[in-house]
Each structure stands twice: as structure tokens, then as C-alpha cells.
Protein backbone atom coordinates (compact mmCIF):
# COMPACT_ATOMS: atom_id res chain seq x y z
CA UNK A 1 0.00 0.00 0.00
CA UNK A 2 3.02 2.26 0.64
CA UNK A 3 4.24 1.84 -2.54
CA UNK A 4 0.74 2.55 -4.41
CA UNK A 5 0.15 5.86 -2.44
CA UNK A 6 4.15 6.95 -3.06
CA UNK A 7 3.44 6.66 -6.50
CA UNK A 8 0.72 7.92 -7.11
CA UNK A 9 1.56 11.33 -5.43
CA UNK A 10 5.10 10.98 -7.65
CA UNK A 11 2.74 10.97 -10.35
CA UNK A 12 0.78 14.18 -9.47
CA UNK A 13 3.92 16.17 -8.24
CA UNK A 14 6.17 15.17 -11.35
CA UNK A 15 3.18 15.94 -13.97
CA UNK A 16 1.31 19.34 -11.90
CA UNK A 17 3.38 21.47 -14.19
CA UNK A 18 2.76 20.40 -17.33
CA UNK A 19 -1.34 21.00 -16.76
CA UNK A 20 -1.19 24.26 -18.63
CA UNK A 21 -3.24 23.96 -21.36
CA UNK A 22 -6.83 24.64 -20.16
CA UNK A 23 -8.43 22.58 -22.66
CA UNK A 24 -7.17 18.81 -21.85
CA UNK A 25 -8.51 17.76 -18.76
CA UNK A 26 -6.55 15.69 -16.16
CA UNK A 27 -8.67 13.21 -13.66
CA UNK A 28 -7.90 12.09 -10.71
CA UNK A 29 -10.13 9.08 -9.85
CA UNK A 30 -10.98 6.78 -6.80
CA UNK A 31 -12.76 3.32 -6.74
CA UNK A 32 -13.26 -0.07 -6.08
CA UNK A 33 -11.24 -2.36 -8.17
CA UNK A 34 -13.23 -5.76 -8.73
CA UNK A 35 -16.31 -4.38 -7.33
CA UNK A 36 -18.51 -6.54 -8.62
CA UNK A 37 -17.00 -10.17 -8.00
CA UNK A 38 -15.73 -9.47 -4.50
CA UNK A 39 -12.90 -11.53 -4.80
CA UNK A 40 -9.98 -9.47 -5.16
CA UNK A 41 -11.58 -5.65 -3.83
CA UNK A 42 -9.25 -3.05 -3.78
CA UNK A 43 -9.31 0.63 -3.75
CA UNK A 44 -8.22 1.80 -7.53
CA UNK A 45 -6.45 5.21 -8.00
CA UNK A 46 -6.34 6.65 -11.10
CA UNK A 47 -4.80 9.25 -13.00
CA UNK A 48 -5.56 10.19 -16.60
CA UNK A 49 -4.46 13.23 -19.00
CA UNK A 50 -7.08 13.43 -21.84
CA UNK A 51 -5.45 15.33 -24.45
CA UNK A 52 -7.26 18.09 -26.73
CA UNK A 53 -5.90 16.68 -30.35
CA UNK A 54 -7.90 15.43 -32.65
CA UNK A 55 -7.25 12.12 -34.04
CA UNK A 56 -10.80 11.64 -36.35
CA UNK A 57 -13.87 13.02 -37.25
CA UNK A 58 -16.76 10.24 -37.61
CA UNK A 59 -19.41 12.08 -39.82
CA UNK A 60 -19.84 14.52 -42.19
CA UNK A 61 -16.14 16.98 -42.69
CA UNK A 62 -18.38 20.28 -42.53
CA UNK A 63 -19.67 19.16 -39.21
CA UNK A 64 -18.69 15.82 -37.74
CA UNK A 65 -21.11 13.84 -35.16
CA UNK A 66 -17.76 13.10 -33.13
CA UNK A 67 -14.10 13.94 -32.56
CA UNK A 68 -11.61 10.99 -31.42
CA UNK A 69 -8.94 12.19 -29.46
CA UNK A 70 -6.35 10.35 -27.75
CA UNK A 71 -5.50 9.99 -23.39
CA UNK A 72 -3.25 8.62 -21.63
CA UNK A 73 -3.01 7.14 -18.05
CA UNK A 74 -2.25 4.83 -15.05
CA UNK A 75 -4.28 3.08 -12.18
CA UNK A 76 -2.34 1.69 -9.38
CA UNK A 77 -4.57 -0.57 -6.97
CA UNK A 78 -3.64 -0.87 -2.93
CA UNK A 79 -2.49 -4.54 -3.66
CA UNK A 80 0.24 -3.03 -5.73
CA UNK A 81 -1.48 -3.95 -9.02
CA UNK A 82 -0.03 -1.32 -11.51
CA UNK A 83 -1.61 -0.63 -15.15
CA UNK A 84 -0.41 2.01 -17.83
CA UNK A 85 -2.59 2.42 -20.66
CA UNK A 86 -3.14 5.15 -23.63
CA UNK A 87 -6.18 4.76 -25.97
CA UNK A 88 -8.89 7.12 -27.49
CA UNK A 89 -12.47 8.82 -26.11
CA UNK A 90 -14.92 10.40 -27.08
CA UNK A 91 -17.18 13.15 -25.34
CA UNK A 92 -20.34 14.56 -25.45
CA UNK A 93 -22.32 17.11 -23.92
CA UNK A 94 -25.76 15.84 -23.25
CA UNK A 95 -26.99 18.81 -21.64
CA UNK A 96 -25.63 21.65 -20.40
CA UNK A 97 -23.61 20.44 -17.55
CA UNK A 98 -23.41 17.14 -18.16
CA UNK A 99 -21.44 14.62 -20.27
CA UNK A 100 -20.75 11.53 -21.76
CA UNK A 101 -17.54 10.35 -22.13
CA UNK A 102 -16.95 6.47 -23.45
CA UNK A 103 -12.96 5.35 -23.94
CA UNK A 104 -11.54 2.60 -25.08
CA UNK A 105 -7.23 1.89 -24.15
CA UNK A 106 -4.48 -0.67 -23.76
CA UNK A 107 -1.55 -1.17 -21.85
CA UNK A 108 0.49 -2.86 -19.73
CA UNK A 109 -0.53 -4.55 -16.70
CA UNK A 110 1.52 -5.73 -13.60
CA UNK A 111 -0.56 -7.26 -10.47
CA UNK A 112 1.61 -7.25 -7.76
CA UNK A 113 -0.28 -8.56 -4.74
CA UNK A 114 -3.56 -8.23 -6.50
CA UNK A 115 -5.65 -9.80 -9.26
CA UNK A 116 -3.76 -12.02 -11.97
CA UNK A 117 -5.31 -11.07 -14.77
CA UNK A 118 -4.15 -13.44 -16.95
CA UNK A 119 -1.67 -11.40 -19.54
CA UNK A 120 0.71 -8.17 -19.40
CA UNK A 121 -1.25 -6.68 -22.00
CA UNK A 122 -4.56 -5.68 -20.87
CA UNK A 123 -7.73 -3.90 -22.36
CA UNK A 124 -9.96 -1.35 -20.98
CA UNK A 125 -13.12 -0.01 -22.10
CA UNK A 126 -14.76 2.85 -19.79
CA UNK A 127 -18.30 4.79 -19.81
CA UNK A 128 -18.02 7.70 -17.24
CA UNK A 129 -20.95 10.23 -16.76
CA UNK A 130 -19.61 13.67 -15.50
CA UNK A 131 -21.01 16.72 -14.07
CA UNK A 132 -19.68 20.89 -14.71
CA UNK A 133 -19.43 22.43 -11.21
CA UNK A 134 -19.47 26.21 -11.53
CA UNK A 135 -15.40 26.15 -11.22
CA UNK A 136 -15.55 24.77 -14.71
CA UNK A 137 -14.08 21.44 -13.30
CA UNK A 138 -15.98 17.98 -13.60
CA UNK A 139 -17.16 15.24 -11.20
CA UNK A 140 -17.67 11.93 -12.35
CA UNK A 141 -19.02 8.53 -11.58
CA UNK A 142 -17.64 5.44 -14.14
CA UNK A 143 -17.24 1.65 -14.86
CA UNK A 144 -14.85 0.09 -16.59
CA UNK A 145 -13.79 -3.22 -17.43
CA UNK A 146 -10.16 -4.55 -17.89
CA UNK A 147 -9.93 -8.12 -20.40
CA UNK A 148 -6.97 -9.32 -21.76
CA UNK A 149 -9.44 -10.30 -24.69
CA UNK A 150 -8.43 -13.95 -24.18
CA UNK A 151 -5.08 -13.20 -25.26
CA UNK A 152 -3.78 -15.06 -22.32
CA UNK A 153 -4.13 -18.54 -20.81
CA UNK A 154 -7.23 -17.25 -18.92
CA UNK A 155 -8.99 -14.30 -18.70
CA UNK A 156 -10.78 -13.52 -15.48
CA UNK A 157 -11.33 -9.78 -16.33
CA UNK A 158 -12.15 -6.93 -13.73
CA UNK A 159 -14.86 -4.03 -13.40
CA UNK A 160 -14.23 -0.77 -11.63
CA UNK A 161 -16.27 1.64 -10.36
CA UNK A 162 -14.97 4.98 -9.75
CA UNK A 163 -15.38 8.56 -8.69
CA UNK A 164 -13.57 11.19 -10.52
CA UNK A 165 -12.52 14.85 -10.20
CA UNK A 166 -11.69 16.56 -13.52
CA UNK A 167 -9.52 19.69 -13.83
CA UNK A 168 -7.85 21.48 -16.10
CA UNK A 169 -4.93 22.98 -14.21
């Protein structure tokens, strides 16, 4: 657990002065890592720096439906599990505070005293729901699930449910 909280604080202190750019949000999540199975529970911290650059329209080029742009991130468990992953999203604005943001990433995975999850490379897709507080920063609530997409011997997957605070300082 030491080694999970050092880290992630490395994280935040090594990567504060970079936030500069007011349109790529950085989140700074909290959950519970195989929430659903309650066989491996752990708290989940994550850290993720979606990036403003556009990777793809999907629809029309005079005005597309969506823009795919690209993030980047890590989750580090308190059994020491460790996964860095970059990958794409997506995000709308279904209202006027409120949005949708589903993402899709893959990485490497390393489960220290946690879950085996069957493979080093791992796959996570993630639907999060988020909420404009009148700071112009988010809240958000999210599942994801992490597969290996039976690239390994087994593939017992995980879901995690998180809360989120998105900023773009």
C-alpha cells in the first residue's frame, strides 16, 4: 500500500506542471477495483491526461457527429497492481452540464499482490458520466472493465467503479 500511495503522489507532483493547457482535462479518480466479483476488492487510484488533439472526425467533414482524441493514463490498486494504458475517447455534452464520455485503451498490466489477470497486455473499455461544477471542473461517476481479450491462458477480467474529479490545471 506504501508503494501505491508513493506513486501515485510521484505521479501528481512530477506531472502538476505540465497542466497548462486549459483545454485537456486531467482526472484524478478513486474506486473499487473488482467491485462486482468481490474476490480481489481493492481501492483503484487513477490518474488520466485526456489530451485536446484530434485524431478523427466520424461524420460529415463540414460538421462531424464526433471527434476521437487520444489519453493517456495509469491506475495503481492498494495490492500493488499497476496498469499504464493510452487509448482514445470520445465526449459529449448531453446537456448543459453534463457529459458523456466512453474510452476505449491498452496497456500494460503488472498485479503485484492483486488480481492475476491473466496477460501483461490488458484492455480497458470505460463509460463515465460527469457533471460541470461552476469552477468549470468535472465530477464523475464510471465503470470500466479490464480483459486481456483472451489473449492469455485465462482471462478472469475486472470491473471498476470509480469517482472522478476533472480539472484542467
Amino acid at each position: 500500500m506504501k508503494i501505491t500511495v508513493l506513486s501515485f503522489l510521484l505521479i501528481f507532483l512530477f506531472l502538476k506542471p505540465n497542466f497548462a493547457n486549459s483545454d485537456e482535462l486531467n482526472i484524478f479518480g478513486l474506486g473499487l477495483y473488482d467491485f462486482n466479483k468481490k474476490k480481489n476488492e481493492a481501492i483503484d487510484f487513477r490518474f488520466e491526461r485526456r489530451l485536446d488533439k484530434k485524431i478523427f472526425d466520424l461524420g460529415p467533414s463540414v460538421e462531424p457527429l464526433y471527434t476521437i482524441k487520444p489519453f493517456y493514463g495509469i491506475e495503481i490498486t492498494s495490492d500493488d497492481a499497476a496498469y499504464g494504458l493510452g487509448g482514445f475517447y470520445v465526449e459529449e455534452k448531453i446537456s448543459r452540464k453534463i457529459y458523456l464520455t466512453p474510452s476505449f485503451g491498452a496497456g500494460l498490466y503488472s498485479n503485484g499482490d492483486g488480481k492475476d489477470l491473466g496477460n501483461v497486455v490488458q484492455f480497458r473499455s470505460t463509460l463515465e458520466l460527469s457533471y460541470e461544477i461552476p469552477s468549470g471542473d468535472r465530477i464523475g461517476l464510471s465503470i470500466g472493465h479490464i480483459s486481456n481479450a483472451s489473449l492469455g491462458n485465462k482471462n478472469p477480467g475486472t470491473e471498476i467503479l470509480s469517482l472522478s474529479y476533472q480539472s484542467s490545471f
